[in-house]
C-alpha atoms as a PDB file:
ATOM      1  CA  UNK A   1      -0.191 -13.576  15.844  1.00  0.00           C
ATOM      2  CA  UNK A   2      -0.566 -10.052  16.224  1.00  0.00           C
ATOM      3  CA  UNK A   3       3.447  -9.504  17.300  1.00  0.00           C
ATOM      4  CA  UNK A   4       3.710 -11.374  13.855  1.00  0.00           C
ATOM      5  CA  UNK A   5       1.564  -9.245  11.789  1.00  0.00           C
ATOM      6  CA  UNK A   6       3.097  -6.281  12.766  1.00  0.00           C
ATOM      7  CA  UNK A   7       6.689  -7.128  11.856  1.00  0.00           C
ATOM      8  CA  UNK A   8       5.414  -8.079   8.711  1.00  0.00           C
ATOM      9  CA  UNK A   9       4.196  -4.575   8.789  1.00  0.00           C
ATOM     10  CA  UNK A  10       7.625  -2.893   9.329  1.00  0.00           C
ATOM     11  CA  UNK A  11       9.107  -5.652   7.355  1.00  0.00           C
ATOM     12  CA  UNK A  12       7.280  -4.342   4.402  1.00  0.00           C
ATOM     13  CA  UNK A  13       7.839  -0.550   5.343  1.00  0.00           C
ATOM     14  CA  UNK A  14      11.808  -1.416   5.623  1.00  0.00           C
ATOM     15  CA  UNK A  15      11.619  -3.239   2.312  1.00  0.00           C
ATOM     16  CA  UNK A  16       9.664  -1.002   0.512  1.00  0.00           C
ATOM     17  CA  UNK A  17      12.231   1.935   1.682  1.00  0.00           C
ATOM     18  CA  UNK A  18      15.502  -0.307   0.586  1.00  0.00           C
ATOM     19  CA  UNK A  19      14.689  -2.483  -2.352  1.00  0.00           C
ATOM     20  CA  UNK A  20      11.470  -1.347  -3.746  1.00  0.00           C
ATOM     21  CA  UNK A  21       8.317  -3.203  -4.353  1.00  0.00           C
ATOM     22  CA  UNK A  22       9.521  -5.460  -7.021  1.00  0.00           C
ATOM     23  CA  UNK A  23      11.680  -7.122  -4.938  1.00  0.00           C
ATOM     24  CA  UNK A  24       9.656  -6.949  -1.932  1.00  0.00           C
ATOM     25  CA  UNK A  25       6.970  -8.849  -4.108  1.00  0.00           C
ATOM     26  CA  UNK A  26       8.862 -11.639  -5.670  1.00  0.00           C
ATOM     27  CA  UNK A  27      10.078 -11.961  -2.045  1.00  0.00           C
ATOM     28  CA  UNK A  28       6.944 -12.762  -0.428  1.00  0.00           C
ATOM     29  CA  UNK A  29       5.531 -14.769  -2.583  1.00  0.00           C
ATOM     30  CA  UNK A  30       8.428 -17.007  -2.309  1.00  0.00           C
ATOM     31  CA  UNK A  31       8.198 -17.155   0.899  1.00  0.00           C
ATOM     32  CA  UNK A  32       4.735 -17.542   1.202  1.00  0.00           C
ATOM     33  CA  UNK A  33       4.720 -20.522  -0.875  1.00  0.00           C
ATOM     34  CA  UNK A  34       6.932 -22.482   1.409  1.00  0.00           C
ATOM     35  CA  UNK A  35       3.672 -24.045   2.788  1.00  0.00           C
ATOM     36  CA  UNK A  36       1.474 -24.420   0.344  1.00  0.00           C
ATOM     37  CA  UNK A  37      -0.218 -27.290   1.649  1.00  0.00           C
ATOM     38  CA  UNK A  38      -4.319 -26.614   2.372  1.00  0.00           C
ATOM     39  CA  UNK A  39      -5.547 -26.809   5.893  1.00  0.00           C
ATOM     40  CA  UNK A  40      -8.904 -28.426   6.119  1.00  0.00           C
ATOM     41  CA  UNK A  41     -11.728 -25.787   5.173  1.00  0.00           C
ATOM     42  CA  UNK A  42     -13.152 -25.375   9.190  1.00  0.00           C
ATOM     43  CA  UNK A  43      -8.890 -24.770   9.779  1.00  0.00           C
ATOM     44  CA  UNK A  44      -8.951 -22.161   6.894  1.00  0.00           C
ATOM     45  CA  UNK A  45     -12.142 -20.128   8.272  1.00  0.00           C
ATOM     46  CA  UNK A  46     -10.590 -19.619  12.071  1.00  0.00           C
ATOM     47  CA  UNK A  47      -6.948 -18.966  10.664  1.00  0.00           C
ATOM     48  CA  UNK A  48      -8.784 -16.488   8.127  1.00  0.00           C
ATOM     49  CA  UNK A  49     -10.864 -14.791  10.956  1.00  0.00           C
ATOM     50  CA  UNK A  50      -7.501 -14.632  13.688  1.00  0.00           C
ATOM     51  CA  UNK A  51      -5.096 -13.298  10.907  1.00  0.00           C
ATOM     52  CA  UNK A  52      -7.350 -10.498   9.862  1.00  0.00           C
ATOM     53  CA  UNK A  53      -8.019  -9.701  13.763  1.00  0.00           C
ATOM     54  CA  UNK A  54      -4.169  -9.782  13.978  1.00  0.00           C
ATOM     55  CA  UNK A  55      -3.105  -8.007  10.869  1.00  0.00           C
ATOM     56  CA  UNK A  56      -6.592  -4.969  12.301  1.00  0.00           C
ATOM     57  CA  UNK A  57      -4.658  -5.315  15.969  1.00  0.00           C
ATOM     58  CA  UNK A  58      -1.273  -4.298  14.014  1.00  0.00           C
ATOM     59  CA  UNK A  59      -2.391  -1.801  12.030  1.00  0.00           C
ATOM     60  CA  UNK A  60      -4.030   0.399  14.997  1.00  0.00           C
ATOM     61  CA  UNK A  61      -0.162  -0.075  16.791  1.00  0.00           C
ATOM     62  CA  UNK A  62       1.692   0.752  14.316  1.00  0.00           C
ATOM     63  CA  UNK A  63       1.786   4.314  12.929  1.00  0.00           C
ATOM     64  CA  UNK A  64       2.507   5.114   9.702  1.00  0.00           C
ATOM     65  CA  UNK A  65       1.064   8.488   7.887  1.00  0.00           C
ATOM     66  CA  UNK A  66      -0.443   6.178   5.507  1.00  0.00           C
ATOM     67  CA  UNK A  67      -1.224   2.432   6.066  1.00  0.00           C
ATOM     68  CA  UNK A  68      -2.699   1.332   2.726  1.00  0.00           C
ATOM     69  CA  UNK A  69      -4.369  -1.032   1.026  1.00  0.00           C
ATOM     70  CA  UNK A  70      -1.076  -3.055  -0.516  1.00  0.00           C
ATOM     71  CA  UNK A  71       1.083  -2.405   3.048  1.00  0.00           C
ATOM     72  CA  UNK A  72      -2.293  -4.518   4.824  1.00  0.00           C
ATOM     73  CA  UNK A  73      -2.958  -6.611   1.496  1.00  0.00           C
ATOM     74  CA  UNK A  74       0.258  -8.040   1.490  1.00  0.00           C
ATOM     75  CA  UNK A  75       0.492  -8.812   4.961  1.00  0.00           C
ATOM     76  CA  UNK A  76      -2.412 -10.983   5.223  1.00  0.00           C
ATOM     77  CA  UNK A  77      -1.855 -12.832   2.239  1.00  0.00           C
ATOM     78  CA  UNK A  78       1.500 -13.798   3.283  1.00  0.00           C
ATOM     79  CA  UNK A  79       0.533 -14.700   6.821  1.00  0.00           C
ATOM     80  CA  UNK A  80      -2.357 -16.632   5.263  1.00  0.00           C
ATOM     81  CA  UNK A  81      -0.068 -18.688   3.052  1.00  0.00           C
ATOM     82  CA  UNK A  82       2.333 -19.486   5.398  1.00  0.00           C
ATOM     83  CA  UNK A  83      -0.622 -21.103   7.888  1.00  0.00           C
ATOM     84  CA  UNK A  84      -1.377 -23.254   4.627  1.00  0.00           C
ATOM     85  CA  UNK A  85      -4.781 -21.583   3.710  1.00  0.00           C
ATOM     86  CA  UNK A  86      -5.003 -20.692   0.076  1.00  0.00           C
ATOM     87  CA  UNK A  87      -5.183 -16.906  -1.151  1.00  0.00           C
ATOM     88  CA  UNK A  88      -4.938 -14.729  -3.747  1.00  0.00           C
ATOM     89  CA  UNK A  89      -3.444 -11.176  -3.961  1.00  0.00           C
ATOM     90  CA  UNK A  90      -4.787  -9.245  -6.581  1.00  0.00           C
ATOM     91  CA  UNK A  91      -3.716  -5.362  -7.405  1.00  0.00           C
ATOM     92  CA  UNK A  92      -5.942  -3.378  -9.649  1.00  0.00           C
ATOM     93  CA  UNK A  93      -5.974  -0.062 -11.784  1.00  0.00           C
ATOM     94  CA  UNK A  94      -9.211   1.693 -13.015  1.00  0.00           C
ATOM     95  CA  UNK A  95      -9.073   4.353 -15.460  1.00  0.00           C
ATOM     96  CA  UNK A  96     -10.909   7.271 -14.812  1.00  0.00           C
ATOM     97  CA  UNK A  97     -10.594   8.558 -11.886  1.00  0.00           C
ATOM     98  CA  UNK A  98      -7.426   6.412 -12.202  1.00  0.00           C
ATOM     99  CA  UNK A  99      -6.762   4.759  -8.795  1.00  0.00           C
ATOM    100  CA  UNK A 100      -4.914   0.935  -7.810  1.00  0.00           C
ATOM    101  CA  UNK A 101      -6.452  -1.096  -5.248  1.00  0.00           C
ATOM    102  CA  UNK A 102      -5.172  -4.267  -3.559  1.00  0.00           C
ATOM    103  CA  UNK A 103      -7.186  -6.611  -1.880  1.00  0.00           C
ATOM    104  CA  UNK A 104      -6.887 -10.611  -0.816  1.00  0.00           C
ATOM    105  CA  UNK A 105      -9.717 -13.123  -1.740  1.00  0.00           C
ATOM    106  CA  UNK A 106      -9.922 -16.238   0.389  1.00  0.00           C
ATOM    107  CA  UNK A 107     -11.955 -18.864   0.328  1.00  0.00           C
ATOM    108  CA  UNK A 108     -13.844 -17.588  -2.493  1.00  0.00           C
ATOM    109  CA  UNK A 109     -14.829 -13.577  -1.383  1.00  0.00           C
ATOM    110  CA  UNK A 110     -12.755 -10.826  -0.829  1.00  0.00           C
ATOM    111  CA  UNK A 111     -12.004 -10.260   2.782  1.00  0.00           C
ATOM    112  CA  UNK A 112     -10.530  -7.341   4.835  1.00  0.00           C
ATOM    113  CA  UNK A 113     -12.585  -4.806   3.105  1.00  0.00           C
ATOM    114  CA  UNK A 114     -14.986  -3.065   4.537  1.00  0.00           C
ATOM    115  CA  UNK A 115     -18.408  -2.897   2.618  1.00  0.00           C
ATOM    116  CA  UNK A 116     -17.580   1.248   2.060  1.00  0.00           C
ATOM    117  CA  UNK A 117     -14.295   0.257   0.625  1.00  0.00           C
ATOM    118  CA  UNK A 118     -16.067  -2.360  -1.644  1.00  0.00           C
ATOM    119  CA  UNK A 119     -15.219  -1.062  -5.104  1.00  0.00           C
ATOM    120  CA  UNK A 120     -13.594  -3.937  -6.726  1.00  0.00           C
ATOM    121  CA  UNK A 121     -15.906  -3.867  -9.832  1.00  0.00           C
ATOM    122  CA  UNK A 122     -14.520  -1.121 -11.598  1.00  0.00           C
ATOM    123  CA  UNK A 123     -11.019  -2.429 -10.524  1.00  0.00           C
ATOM    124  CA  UNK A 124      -9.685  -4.151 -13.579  1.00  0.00           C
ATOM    125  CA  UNK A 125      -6.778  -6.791 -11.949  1.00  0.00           C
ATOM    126  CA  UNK A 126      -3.122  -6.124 -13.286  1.00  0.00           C
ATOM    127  CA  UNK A 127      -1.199  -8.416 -10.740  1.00  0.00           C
ATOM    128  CA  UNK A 128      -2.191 -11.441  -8.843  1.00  0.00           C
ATOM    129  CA  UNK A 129      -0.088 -14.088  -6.829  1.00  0.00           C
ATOM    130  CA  UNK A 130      -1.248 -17.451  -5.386  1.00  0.00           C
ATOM    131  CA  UNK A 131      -3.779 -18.449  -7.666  1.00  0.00           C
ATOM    132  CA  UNK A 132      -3.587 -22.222  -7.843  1.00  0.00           C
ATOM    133  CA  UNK A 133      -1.944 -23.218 -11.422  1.00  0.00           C
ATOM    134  CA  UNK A 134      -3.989 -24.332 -14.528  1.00  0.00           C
ATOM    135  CA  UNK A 135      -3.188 -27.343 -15.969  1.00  0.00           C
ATOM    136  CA  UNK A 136      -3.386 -26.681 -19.765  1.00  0.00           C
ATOM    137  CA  UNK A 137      -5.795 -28.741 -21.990  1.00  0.00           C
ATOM    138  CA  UNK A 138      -4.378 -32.031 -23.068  1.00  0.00           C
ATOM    139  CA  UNK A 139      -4.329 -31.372 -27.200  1.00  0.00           C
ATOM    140  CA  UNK A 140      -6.476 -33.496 -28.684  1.00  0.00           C
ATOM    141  CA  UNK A 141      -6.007 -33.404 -32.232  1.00  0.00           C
ATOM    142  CA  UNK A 142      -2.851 -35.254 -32.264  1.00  0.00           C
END
């Protein structure tokens, strides 16, 4: 897992160099909705806990002079999906001082954060991928 996590790593690195986020984006969340099917929760919780061990292990081999929340964000979320446990990227702004943030919540917290980097509140979302559809209202006035 932790081979996998970092060529995601240098994936995203390459990517980011040749296409630009945009595309780098739309490209993993394609791809990590190819197996969208749920794991049962006590599955979700140990593939949770080894893919943020993996995606920590990763980070400390590969160098880069800046390895950031949405490089480490993006990773997990993709690995995540593609192991069939449901998460959510989210990338926020706040204002003043401005500053973006991404971060993954999973299983209903926010996870690979540590409690110093816990500043979510003022973060105001902008972007979020893998949140389950909503089925809109059926209208009832016809």
């Amino acid at each position: 897992m932790t081979i996998r996590a970092l060529a995601v790593l240098v994936l995203l690195d390459v990517g980011f160099r040749v296409v630009g986020f945009p595309r780098v984006f739309l490209s993993l969340n394609r791809w990590g909705r190819r197996y969208d099917e749920p794991a049962p929760p006590t599955v979700q919780r140990c593939r949770l806990r080894r893919t943020l061990e993996a995606v920590r292990a990763a980070s400390r081999y590969y160098h880069r002079p800046r390895l950031n929340c949405l490089p480490r964000s993006l990773a997990i979320y993709v690995l995540l999906r593609r192991q069939g446990v449901p998460a959510v990227l989210r990338i926020g702004v706040k204002r003043f001082p401005f500053a973006a943030h991404a971060w993954v919540e999973c299983l209903g917290e926010v996870v690979d954060d540590s409690i110093d980097d816990w500043r979510h509140e003022p973060y105001v979302p902008i972007l979020s991928a893998g949140e389950p559809r909503r089925r809109s209202a059926p209208d009832l006035d016809a």
